[in-house]
N, C-alpha and C. Protein backbone atom coordinates (compact mmCIF):
# COMPACT_ATOMS: atom_id res chain seq x y z
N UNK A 1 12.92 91.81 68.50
CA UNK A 1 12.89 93.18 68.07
C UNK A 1 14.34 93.65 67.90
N UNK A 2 14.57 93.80 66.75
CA UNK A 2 16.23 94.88 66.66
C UNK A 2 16.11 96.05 66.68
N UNK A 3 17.21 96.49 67.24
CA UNK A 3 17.36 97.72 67.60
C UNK A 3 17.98 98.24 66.46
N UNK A 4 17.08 100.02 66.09
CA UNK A 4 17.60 100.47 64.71
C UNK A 4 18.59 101.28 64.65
N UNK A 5 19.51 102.04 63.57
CA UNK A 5 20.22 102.40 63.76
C UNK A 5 20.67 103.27 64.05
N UNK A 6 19.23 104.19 64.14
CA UNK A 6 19.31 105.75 65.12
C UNK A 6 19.92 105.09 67.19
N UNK A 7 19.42 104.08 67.13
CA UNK A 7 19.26 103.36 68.33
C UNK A 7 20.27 103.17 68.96
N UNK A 8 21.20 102.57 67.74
CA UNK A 8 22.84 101.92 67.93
C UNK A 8 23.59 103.39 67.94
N UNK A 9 23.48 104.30 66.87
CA UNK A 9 24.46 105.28 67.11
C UNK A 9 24.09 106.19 68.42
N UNK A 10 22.59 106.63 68.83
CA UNK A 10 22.67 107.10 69.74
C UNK A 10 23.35 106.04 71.23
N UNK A 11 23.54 105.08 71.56
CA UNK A 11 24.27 104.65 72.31
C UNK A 11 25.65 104.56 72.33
N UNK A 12 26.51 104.49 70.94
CA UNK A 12 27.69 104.65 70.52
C UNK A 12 27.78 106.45 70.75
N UNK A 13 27.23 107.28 70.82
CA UNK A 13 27.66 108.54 70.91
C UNK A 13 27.38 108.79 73.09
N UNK A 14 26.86 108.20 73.29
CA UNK A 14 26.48 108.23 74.83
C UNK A 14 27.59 107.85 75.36
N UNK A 15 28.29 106.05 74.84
CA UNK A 15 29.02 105.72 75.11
C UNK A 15 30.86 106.67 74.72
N UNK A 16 30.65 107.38 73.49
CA UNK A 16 32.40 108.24 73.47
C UNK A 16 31.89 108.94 74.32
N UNK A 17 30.89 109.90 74.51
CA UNK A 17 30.88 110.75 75.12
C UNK A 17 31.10 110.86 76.57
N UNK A 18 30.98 109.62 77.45
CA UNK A 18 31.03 108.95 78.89
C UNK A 18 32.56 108.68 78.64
N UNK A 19 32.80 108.09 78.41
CA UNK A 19 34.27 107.17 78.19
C UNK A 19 35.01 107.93 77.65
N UNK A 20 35.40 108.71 76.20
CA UNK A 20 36.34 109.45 75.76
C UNK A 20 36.87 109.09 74.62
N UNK A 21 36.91 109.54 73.37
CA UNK A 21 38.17 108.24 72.73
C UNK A 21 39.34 107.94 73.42
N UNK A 22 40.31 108.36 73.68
CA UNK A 22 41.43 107.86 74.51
C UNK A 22 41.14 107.07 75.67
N UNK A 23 40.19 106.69 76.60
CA UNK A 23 39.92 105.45 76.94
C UNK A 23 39.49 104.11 76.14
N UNK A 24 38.37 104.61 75.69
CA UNK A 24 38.33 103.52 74.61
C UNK A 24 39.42 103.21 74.07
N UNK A 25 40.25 103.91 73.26
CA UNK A 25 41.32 103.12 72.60
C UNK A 25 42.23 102.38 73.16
N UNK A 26 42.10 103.15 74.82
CA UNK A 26 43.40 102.20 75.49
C UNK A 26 42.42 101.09 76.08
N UNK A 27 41.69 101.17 76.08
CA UNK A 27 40.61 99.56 76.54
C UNK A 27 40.70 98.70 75.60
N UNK A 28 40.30 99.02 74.13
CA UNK A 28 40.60 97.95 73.03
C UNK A 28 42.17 97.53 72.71
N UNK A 29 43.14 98.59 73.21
CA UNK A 29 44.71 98.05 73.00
C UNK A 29 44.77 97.01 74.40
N UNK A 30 43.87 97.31 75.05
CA UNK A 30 44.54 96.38 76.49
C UNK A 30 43.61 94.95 75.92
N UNK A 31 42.63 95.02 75.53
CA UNK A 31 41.91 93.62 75.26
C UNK A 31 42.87 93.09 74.08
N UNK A 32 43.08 93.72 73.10
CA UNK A 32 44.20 93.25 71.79
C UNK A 32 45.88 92.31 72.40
N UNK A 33 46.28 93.37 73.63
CA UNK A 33 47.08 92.46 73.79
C UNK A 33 46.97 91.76 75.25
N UNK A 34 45.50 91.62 75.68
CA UNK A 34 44.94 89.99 76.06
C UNK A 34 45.04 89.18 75.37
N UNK A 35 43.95 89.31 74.22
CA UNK A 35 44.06 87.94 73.42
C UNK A 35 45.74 87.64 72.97
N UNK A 36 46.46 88.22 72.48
CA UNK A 36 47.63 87.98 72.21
C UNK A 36 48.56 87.29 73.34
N UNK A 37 48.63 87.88 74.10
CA UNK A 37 49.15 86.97 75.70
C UNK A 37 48.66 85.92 75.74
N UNK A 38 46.82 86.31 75.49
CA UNK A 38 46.58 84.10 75.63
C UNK A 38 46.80 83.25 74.94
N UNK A 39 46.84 83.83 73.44
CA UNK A 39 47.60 82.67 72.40
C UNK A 39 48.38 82.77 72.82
N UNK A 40 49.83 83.24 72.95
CA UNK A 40 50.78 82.74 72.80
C UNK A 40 51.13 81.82 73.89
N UNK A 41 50.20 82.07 75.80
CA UNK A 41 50.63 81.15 76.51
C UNK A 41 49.83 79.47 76.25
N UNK A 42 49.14 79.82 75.54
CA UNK A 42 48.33 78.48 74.95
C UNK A 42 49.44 77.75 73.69
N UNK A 43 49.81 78.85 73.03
CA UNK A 43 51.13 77.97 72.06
C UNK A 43 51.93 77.52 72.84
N UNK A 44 52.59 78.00 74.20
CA UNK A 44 53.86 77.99 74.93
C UNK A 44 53.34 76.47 75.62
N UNK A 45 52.49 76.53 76.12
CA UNK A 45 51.62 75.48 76.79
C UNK A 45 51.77 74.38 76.27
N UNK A 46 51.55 73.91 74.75
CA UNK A 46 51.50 73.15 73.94
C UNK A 46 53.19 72.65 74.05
N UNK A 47 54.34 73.38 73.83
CA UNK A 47 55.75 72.83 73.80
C UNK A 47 56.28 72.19 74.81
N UNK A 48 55.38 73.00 76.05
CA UNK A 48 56.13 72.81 77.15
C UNK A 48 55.73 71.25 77.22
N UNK A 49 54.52 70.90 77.35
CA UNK A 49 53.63 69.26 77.39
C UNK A 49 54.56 68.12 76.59
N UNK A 50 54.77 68.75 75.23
CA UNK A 50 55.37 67.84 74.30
C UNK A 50 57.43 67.34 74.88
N UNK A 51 58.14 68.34 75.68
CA UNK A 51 59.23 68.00 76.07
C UNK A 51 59.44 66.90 77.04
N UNK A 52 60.24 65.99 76.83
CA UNK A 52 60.33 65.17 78.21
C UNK A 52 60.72 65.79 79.56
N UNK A 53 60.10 65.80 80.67
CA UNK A 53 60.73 66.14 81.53
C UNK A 53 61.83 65.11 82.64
N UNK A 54 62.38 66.46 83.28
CA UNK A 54 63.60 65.46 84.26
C UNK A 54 63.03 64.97 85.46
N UNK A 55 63.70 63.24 85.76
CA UNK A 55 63.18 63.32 87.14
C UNK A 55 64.32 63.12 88.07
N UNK A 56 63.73 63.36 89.29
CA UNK A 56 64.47 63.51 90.34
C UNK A 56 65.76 62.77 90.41
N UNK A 57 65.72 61.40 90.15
CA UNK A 57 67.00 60.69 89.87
C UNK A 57 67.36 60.78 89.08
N UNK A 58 67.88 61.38 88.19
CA UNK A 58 68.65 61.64 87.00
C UNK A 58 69.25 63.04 87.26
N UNK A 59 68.35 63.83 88.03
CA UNK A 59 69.02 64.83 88.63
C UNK A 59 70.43 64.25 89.59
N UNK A 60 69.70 63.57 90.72
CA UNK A 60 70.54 63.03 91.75
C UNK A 60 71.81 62.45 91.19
N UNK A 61 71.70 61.66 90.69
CA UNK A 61 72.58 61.08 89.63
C UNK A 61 73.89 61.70 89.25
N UNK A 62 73.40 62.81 88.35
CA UNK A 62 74.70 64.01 87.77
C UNK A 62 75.20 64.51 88.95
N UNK A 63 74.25 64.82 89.97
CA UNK A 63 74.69 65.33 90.81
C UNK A 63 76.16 64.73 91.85
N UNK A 64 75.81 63.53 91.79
CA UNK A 64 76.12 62.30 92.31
C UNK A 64 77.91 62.42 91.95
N UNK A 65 78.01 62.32 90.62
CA UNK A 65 78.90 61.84 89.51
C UNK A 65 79.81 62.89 90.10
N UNK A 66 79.07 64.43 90.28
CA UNK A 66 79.84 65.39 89.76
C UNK A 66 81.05 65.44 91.30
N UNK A 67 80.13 65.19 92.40
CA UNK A 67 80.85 64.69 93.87
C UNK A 67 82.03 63.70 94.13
N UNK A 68 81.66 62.87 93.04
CA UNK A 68 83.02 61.78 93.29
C UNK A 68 84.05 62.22 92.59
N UNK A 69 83.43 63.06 91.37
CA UNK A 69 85.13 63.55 90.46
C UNK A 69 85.65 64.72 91.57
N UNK A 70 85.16 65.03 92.26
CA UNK A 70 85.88 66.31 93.46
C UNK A 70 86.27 65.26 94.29
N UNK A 71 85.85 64.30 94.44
CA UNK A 71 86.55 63.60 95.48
C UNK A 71 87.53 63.00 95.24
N UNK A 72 87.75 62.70 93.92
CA UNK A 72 88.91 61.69 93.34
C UNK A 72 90.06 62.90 93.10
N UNK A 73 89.49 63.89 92.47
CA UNK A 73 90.40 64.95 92.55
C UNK A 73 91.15 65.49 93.68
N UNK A 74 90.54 65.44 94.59
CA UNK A 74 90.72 65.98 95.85
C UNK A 74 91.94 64.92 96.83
N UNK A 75 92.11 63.48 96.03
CA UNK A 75 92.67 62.57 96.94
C UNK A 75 94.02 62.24 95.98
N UNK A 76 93.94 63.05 94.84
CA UNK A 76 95.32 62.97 93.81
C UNK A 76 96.57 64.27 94.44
């Protein structure tokens, strides 16, 4: 059974009339920039996967390097 369209607008007028336009509008701007936040952390998501990441020894490493040039410096 569908509902007709005396049906739909009397619930659309129940509903501004409860709610307000100015809620409504700020409810549909807050869902608008939901979806927008979730694409973009779903695009962001996607780059981040595709970069190589660092590991621990390669950190250690530079780190390593950067200690002995203070030390060599340090003994000139």
């Amino acid at each position: 059974m569908m509902p007709s369209f005396w049906q739909i607008a009397l619930v659309l007028v129940v509903v501004v009339l409860l709610f307000g336009r100015g809620k409504i509008k700020g409810l549909m701007t807050d869902v608008a920039e939901g979806i927008k936040g979730f694409k973009k952390g779903m695009k962001d998501d996607g780059s981040v996967a595709s970069s190589s990441p660092k590991t621990i020894d390669a950190e250690a490493t530079a780190a390593n390097e950067g200690a002995v040039k203070k030390d060599e410096a340090a003994s000139s």
